[in-house]
Each structure stands twice: as C-alpha cells, then as structure tokens.
Protein backbone atom coordinates (compact mmCIF):
# COMPACT_ATOMS: atom_id res chain seq x y z
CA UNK A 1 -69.26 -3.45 -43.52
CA UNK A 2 -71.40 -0.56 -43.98
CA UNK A 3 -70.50 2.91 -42.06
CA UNK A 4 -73.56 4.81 -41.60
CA UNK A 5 -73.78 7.15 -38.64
CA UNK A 6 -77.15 6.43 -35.98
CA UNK A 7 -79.16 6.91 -34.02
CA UNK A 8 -81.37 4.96 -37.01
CA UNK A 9 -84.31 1.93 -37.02
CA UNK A 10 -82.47 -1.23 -39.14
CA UNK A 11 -85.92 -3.20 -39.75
CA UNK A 12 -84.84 -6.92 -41.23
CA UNK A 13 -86.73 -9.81 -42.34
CA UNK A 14 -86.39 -13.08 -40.20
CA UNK A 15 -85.05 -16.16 -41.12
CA UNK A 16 -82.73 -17.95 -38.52
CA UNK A 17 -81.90 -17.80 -34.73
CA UNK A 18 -78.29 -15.98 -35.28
CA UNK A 19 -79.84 -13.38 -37.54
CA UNK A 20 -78.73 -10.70 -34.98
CA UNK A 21 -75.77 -11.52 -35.45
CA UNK A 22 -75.35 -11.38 -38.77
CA UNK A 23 -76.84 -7.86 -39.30
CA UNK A 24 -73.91 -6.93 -36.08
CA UNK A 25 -70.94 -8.15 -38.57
CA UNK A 26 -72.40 -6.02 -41.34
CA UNK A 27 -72.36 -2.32 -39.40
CA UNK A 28 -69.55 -0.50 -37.86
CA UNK A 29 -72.43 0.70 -35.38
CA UNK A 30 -73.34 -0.67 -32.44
CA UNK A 31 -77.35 -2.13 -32.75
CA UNK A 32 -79.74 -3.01 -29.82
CA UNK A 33 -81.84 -5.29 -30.76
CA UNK A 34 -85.98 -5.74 -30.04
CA UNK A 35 -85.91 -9.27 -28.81
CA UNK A 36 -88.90 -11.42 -27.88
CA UNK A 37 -89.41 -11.99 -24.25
CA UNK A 38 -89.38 -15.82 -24.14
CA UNK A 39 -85.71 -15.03 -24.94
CA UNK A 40 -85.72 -13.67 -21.38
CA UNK A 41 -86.39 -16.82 -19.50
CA UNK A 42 -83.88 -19.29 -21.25
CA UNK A 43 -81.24 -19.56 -18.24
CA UNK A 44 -77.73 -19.04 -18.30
CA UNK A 45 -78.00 -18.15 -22.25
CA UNK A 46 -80.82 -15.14 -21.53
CA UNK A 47 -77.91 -13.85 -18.71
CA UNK A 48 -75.14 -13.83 -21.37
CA UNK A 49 -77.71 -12.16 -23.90
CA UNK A 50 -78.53 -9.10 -21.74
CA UNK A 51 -75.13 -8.67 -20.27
CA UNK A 52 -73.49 -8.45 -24.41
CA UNK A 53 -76.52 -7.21 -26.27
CA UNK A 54 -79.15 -5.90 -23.57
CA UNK A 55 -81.82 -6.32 -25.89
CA UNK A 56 -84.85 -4.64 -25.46
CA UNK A 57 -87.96 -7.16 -24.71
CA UNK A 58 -91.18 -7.94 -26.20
CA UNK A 59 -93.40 -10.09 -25.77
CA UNK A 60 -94.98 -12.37 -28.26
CA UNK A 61 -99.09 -12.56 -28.83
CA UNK A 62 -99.21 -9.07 -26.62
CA UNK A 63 -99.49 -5.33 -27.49
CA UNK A 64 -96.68 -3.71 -24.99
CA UNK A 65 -96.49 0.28 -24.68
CA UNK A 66 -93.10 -0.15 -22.53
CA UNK A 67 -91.21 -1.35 -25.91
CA UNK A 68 -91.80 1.37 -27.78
CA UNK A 69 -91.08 3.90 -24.26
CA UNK A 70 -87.79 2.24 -24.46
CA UNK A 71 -86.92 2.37 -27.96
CA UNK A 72 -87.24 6.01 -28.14
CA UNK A 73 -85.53 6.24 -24.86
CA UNK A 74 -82.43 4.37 -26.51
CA UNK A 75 -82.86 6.07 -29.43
CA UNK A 76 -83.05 9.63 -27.97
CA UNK A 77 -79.56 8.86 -26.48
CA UNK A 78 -78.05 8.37 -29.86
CA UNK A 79 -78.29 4.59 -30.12
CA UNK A 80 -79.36 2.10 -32.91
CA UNK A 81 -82.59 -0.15 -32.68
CA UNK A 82 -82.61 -3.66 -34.43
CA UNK A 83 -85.90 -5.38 -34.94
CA UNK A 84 -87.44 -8.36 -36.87
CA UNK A 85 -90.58 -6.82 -37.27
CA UNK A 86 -92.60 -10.05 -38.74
CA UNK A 87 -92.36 -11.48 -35.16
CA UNK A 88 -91.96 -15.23 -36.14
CA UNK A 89 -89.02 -16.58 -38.13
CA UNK A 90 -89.92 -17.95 -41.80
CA UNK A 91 -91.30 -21.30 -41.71
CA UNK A 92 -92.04 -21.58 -45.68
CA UNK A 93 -89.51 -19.76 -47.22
CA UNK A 94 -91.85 -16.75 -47.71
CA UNK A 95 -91.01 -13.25 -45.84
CA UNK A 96 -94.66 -13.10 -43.16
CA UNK A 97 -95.79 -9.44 -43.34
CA UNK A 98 -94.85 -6.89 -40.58
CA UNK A 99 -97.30 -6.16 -37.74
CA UNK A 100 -99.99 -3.29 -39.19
CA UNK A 101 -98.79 -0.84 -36.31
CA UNK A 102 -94.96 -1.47 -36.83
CA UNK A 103 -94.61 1.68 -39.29
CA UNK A 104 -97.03 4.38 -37.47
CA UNK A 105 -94.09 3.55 -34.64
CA UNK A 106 -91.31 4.42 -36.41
CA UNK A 107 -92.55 7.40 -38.00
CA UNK A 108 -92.82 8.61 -34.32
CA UNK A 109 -88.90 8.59 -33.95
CA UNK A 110 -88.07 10.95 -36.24
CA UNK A 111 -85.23 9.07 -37.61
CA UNK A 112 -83.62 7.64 -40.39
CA UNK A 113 -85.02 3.23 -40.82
CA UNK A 114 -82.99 0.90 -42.82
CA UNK A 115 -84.57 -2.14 -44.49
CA UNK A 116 -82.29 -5.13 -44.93
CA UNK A 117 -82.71 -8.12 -46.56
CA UNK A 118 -81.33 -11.17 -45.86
CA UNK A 119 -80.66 -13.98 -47.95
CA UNK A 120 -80.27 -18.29 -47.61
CA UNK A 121 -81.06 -18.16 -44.30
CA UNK A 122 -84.08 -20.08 -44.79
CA UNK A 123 -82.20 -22.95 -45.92
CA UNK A 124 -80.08 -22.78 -43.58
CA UNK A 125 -81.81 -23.15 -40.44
CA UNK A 126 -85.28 -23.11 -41.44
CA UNK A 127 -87.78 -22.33 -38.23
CA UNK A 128 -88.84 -26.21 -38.23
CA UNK A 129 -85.16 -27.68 -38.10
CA UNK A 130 -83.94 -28.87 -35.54
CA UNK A 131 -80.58 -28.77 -37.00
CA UNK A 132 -78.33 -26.08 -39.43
CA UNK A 133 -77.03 -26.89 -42.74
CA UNK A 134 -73.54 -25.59 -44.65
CA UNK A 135 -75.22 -23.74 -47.46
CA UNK A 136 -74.51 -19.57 -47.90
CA UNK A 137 -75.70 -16.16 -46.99
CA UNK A 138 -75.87 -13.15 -48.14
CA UNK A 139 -77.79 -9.52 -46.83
CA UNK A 140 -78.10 -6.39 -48.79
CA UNK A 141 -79.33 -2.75 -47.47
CA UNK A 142 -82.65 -2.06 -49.65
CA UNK A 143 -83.42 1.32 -48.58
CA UNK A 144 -82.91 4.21 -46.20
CA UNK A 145 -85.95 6.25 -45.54
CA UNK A 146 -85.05 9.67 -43.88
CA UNK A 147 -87.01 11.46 -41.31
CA UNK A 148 -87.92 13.88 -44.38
CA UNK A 149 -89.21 11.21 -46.40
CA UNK A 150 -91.61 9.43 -43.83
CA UNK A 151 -93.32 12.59 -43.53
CA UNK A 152 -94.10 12.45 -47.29
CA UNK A 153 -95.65 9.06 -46.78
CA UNK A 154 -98.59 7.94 -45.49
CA UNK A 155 -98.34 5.02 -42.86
CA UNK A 156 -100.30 2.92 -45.04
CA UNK A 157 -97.42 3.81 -47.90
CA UNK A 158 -94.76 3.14 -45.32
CA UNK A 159 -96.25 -0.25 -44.38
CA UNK A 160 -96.31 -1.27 -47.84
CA UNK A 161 -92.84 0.04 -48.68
CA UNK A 162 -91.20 -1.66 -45.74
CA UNK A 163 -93.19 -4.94 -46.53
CA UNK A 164 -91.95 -5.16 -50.43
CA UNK A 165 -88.61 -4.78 -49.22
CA UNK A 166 -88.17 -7.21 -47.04
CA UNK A 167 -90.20 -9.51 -48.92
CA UNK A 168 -88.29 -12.91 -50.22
CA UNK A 169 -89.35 -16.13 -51.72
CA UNK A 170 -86.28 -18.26 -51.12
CA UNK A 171 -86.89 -21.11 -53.02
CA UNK A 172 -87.65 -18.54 -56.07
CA UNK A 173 -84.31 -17.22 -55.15
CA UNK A 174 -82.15 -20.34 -54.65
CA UNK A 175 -84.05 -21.14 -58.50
CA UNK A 176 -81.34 -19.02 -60.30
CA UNK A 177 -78.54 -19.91 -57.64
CA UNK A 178 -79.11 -24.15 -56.94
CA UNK A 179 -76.84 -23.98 -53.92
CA UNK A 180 -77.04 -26.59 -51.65
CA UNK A 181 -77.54 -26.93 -48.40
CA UNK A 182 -76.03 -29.94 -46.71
CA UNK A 183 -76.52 -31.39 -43.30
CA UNK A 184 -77.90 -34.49 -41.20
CA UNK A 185 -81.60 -34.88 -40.16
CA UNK A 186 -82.76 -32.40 -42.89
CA UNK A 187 -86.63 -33.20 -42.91
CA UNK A 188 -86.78 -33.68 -39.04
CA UNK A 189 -89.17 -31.34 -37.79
CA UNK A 190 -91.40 -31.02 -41.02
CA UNK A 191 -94.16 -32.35 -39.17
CA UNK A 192 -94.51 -28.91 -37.17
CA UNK A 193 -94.78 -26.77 -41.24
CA UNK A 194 -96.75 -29.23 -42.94
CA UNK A 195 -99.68 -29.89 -40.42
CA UNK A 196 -102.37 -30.92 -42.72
CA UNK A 197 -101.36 -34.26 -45.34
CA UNK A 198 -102.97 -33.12 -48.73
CA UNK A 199 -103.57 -37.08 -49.46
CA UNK A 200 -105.59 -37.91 -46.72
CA UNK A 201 -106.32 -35.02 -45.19
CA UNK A 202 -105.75 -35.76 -41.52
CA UNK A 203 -103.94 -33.21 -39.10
CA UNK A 204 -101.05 -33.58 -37.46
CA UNK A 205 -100.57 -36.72 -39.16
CA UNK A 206 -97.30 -35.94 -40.54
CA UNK A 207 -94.04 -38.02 -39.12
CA UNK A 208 -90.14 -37.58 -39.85
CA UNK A 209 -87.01 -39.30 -39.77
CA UNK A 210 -83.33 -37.93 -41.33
CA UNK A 211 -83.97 -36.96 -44.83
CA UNK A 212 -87.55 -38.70 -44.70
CA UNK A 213 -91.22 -37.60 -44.42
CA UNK A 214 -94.46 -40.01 -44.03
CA UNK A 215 -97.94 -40.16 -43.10
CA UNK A 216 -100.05 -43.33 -41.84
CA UNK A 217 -101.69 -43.02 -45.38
CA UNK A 218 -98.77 -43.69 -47.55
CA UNK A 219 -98.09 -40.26 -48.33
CA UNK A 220 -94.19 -40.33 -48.38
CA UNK A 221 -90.85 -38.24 -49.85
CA UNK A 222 -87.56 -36.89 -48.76
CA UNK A 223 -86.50 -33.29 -47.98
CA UNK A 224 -83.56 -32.71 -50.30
CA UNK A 225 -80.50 -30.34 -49.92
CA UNK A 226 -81.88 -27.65 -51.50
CA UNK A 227 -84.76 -27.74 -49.95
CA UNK A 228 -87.23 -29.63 -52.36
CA UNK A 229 -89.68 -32.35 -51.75
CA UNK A 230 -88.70 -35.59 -53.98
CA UNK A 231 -91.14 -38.74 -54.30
CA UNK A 232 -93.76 -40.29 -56.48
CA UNK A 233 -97.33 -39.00 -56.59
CA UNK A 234 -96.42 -35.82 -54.03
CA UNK A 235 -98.93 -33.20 -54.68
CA UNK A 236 -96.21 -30.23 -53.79
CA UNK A 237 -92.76 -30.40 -54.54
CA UNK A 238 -91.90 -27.95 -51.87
CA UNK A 239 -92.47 -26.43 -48.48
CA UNK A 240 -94.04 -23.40 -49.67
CA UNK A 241 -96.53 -24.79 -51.88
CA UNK A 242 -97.67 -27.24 -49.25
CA UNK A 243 -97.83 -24.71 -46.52
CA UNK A 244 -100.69 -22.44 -48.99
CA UNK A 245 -102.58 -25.25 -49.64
CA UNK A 246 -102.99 -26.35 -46.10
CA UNK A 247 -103.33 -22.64 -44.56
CA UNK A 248 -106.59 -22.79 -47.22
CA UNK A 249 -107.75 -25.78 -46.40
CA UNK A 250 -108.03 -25.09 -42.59
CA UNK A 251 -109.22 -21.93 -42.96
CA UNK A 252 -111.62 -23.38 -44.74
CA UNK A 253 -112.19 -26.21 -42.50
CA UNK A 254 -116.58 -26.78 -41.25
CA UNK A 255 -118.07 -25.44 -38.76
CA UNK A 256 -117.40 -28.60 -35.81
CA UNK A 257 -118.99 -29.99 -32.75
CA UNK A 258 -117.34 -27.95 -30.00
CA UNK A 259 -116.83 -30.97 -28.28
CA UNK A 260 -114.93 -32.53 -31.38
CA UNK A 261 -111.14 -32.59 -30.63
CA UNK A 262 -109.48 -30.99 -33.56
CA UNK A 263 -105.99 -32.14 -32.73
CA UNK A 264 -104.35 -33.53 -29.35
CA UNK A 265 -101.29 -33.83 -27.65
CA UNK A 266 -100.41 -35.44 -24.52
CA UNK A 267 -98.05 -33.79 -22.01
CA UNK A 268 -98.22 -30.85 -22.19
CA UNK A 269 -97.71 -27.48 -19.89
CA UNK A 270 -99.40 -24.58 -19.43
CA UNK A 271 -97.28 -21.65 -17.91
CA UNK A 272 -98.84 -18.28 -17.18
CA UNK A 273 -95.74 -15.48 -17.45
CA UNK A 274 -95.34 -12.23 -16.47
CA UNK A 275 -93.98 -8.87 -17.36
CA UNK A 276 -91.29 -9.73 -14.84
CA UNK A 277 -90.40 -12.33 -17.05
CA UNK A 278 -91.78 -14.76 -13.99
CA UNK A 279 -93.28 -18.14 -15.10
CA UNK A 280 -96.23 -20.17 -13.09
CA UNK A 281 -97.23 -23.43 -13.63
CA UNK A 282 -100.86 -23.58 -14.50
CA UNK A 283 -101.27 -27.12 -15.37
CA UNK A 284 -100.45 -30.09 -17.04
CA UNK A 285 -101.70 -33.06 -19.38
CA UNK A 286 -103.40 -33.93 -22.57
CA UNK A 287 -103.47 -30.68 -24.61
CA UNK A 288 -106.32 -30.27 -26.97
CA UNK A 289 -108.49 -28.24 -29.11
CA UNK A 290 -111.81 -27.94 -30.58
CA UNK A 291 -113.57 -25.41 -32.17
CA UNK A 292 -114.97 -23.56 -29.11
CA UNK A 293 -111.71 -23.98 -26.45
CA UNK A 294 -108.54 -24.95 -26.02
CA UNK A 295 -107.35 -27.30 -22.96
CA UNK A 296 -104.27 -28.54 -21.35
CA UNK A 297 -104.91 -31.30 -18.58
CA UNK A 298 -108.08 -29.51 -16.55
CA UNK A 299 -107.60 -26.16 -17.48
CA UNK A 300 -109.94 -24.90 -20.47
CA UNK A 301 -110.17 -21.59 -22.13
CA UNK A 302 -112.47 -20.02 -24.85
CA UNK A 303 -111.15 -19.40 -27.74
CA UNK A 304 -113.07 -16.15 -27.82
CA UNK A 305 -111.68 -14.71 -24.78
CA UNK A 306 -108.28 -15.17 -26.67
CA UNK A 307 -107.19 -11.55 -28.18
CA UNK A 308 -103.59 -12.60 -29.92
CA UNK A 309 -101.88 -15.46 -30.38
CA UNK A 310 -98.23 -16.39 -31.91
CA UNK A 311 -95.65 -19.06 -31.92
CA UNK A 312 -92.12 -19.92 -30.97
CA UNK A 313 -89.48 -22.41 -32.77
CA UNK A 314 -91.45 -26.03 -33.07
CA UNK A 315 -93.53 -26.86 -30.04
CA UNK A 316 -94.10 -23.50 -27.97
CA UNK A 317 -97.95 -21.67 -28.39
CA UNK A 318 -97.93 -18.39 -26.60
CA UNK A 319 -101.39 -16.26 -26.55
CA UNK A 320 -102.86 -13.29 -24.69
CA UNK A 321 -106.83 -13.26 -23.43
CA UNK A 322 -108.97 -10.27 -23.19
CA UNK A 323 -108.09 -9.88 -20.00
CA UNK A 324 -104.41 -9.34 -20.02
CA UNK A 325 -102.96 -12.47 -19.02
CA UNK A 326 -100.07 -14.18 -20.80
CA UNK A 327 -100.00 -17.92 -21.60
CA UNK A 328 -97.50 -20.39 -23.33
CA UNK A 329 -97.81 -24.02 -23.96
CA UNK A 330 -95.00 -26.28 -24.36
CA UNK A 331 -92.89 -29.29 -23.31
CA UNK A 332 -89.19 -28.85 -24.12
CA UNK A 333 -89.42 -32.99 -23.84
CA UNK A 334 -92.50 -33.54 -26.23
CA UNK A 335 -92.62 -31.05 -28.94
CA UNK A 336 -96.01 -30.31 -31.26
CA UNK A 337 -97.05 -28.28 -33.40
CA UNK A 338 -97.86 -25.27 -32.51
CA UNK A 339 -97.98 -23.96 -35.96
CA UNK A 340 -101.17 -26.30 -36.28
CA UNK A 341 -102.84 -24.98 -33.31
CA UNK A 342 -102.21 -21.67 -34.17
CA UNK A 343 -103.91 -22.14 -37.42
CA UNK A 344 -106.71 -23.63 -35.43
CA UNK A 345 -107.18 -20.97 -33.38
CA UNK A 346 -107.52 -18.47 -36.66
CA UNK A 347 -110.18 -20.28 -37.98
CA UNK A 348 -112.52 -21.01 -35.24
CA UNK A 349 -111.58 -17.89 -32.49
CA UNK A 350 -113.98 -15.75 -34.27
C-alpha cells in the first residue's frame, strides 16, 4: 500500500466497474472519486455510493464547469481526487485517450497528479461482459508529476505524458504472461464490441451464446479464456484487431440516403435528465438511425444539432445537443449496441 501524503490528482486508466476500488486498497489515503452521473440515478446502490464514497459527479457526453468548481473545492481542503479520465471503460483491450482538456485542468490545481496503471482488468470484466472471470490483477504507480514540474510542461506535453502512461494493450500484455481467465458466458455480449461482421459486412449482425459468437452469414468462433477468438477462416483472432478494422470501415462507410436506416432497434427509451440527476420520459419505440437523424418511437433529432456523445456499459447511448439538453437511450430489458450507434453518429454528425 503506498503512503504518499495529499491533497494530490491519482489519474488511472479504466478497465472494470470495481476499479475504484482497487486503486482505494492500494493508498493509505483517503480518494474521492470523479464519478459519472448515470451512477447517480441507479437506486438504492447510487444511495450507498454517496453516503461511503461521495463521489463527485459528471456527466457523460457534456462539458460541466461545476466538476472542476468542486474538485478544487475538495482539493483546497486537503483531500484526494480520483478520476478515470478516458470516460468509457476499455472495450478492446486498448487504453482510449484522455479528454484533450483533462490536463489544462489539473495544471490549474497546483498539485502533485499520480498516473496509475492498472493491469488484467480487461480480462476480467471486459466493458461488453455481462459477467466477471477468475483471472489476476495487478496496478503500478507510473509517475508523480509535482506542481514544479507541470509548470515546466506545456499542456500539450502533459497530455501526451499522461496518455503514454496510462496507455496498455492487454492482450500484448497477457502475450508474455498467458494467464487465464475463466468464467461462464464468456463471449456473451460481444455483439455490443464487434458491431460490424468483417465477412459479410452487415451491422449489428453479430449474435452470442456462452463461449460462442455467430452471424446469419456463417461467420462463427468462440471467445476463449484468455481472451482470443478461435475458429476456421476468422479474419481476426482477437477483440482488438476486429474492433480497428470495423472503426475503419464505418468511418469509412458512403455517403447514404437520409432516409436509409443504418441500424434499428425496437423498444427502446428515450429519457431526457437533468443536472438534478432527474429523469423524464421522452418517448418510446423502434430506435433508429440514418445518416441525417436519430429516432426513438416519434421523437427525431438531427444529428447535427448533436454536440457530444458517449456510452455506458452495453446498451445505454447518452448525448448532449447544441442546446444544452441531456439525452440517454436505453432499455435495461432489451440491450443494443450503443457502441454501434455511437460510431454512427461519428461518421455521419458532421
């Protein structure tokens, strides 16, 4: 357990769900953590998590002054900050870079930022899964930048410093270790990663069962316990190499109809939140999108008039429009994937 004294910035890549918890059990201090607001509206368990760790909210697909007002507030009174600054847990076994404004903000505080890297936790509860597997991990403390030497760096230096260190490629690091991961259902919930079937080139097409993976075009394998993709005449034998390929190939998807549906699914709800942390039911139905809008039951909006846009777990697409309003999509019941929508939305929102 490491002893260092705060107030300081611990800034950690993301990998599971208990990740807070793991960075906890590794410092004698006492850490608040930046937590996303969705984590705010989950019942009974958002009640126990502000009464033990009164985490400091954020929310996803927005740009919100009143985090970083209460960071410094917390920090000013000689407390710790924990964040996860890549937003979204890893989905491919690749560390997603930090938002661009994340290291002009900590400069600001004046004091000392940790960067931690975790290890195996991709394996073990990758942001598809539904369910965790026995495997091992580990976390290491890759730097400590003082107040003295962020004012020697440019933010663009900082960004790029904080980025490299939290930077992993698990399946190049479970190479050297071949650990396994064991549990039940282990390629249930592919279908919300792998979006786009590099056979036949459909969306969404993708379909799981226990160790299993299939598409409607023969296109079959198994998800293995240490996390590689085994069968005959698969292009990729793993997560991350499929994920590239198909972030290419809808990026670099035609110019469509704006009246073509892109990808459906049926039942879905829109809720419009709050800074209050108050949900409203829009609507709901069929949710679809094409390269001009994206619908759920009657309700359409532009894609232009969207201005950010993230994800959550499997089947949850939060976004923010020009003007100010939040909005998440999702059906606890009937899961999607809103990795594939939010891929979507890249290509054709500009």
């Amino acid at each position: 357990m490491h002893d260092i004294k705060g107030p300081f910035i611990i800034v950690c890549n993301h990998v599971t769900n208990l990740d807070f918890l793991f960075l906890s059990c590794s410092f004698k201090e006492y850490i608040y953590y930046v937590a996303s607001e969705h984590t705010f509206r989950a019942g009974f368990s958002s009640w126990l998590l502000r009464a033990v760790f009164d985490p400091i909210g954020r929310t996803k697909a927005s740009v919100a002054a009143s985090t970083v007002m209460e960071m410094g507030r917390r920090l000013k009174a000689g407390h710790s900050i924990g964040i996860f600054a890549e937003g979204l847990r890893c989905g491919n076994g690749l560390t997603d870079s930090i938002k661009p404004a994340t290291a002009k903000v900590f400069k600001i505080f004046n004091v000392p930022v940790i960067t931690y890297r975790l290890h195996g936790g991709y394996f073990s509860h990758p942001r598809w899964g539904y369910t965790m597997r026995k495997g091992y991990m580990e976390g290491e403390i890759v730097n400590i930048y003082k107040p003295e030497d962020l004012k020697k760096m440019s933010v663009e230096e900082f960004n790029d410093a904080i980025n490299r260190d939290l930077f992993e490629d698990a399946y190049e690091w479970n190479s050297k270790r071949h650990i396994a991961y064991k549990g039940k259902r282990l390629a249930e919930g592919l279908e919300f990663e792998l979006v786009a079937c590099p056979k036949c080139k459909a969306l969404n097409s993708l379909r799981t069962k226990g160790d299993k993976f299939f598409c409607s075009c023969g296109l079959c394998g198994r998800y293995d316990e240490y996390g590689m993709l085994i069968g005959e005449d698969l292009p990729f034998d793993n997560v991350r190499d499929w994920d590239k390929w198909e972030r290419e190939f809808i990026e670099n998807l035609p110019d469509e109809d704006p009246e073509k549906e892109l990808a459906f699914d049926d039942d879905q709800i829109l809720n419009r939140f709050d800074a209050e942390h108050k949900t409203e039911l829009v609507d709901r139905g069929r949710l679809s999108i094409t390269s001009a809008r994206i619908k759920v039951g009657n309700t359409e909006i532009p894609l232009s008039e969207i201005s950010l846009y993230d994800i959550i777990l499997q089947g949850y697409l939060l976004f923010s429009t020009k003007d100010g309003t939040h909005y998440e999509i999702h059906n606890s019941d009937r899961k999607f994937a809103g990795f594939l929508y939010y891929l979507l939305i890249k290509r054709y929102k500009a």
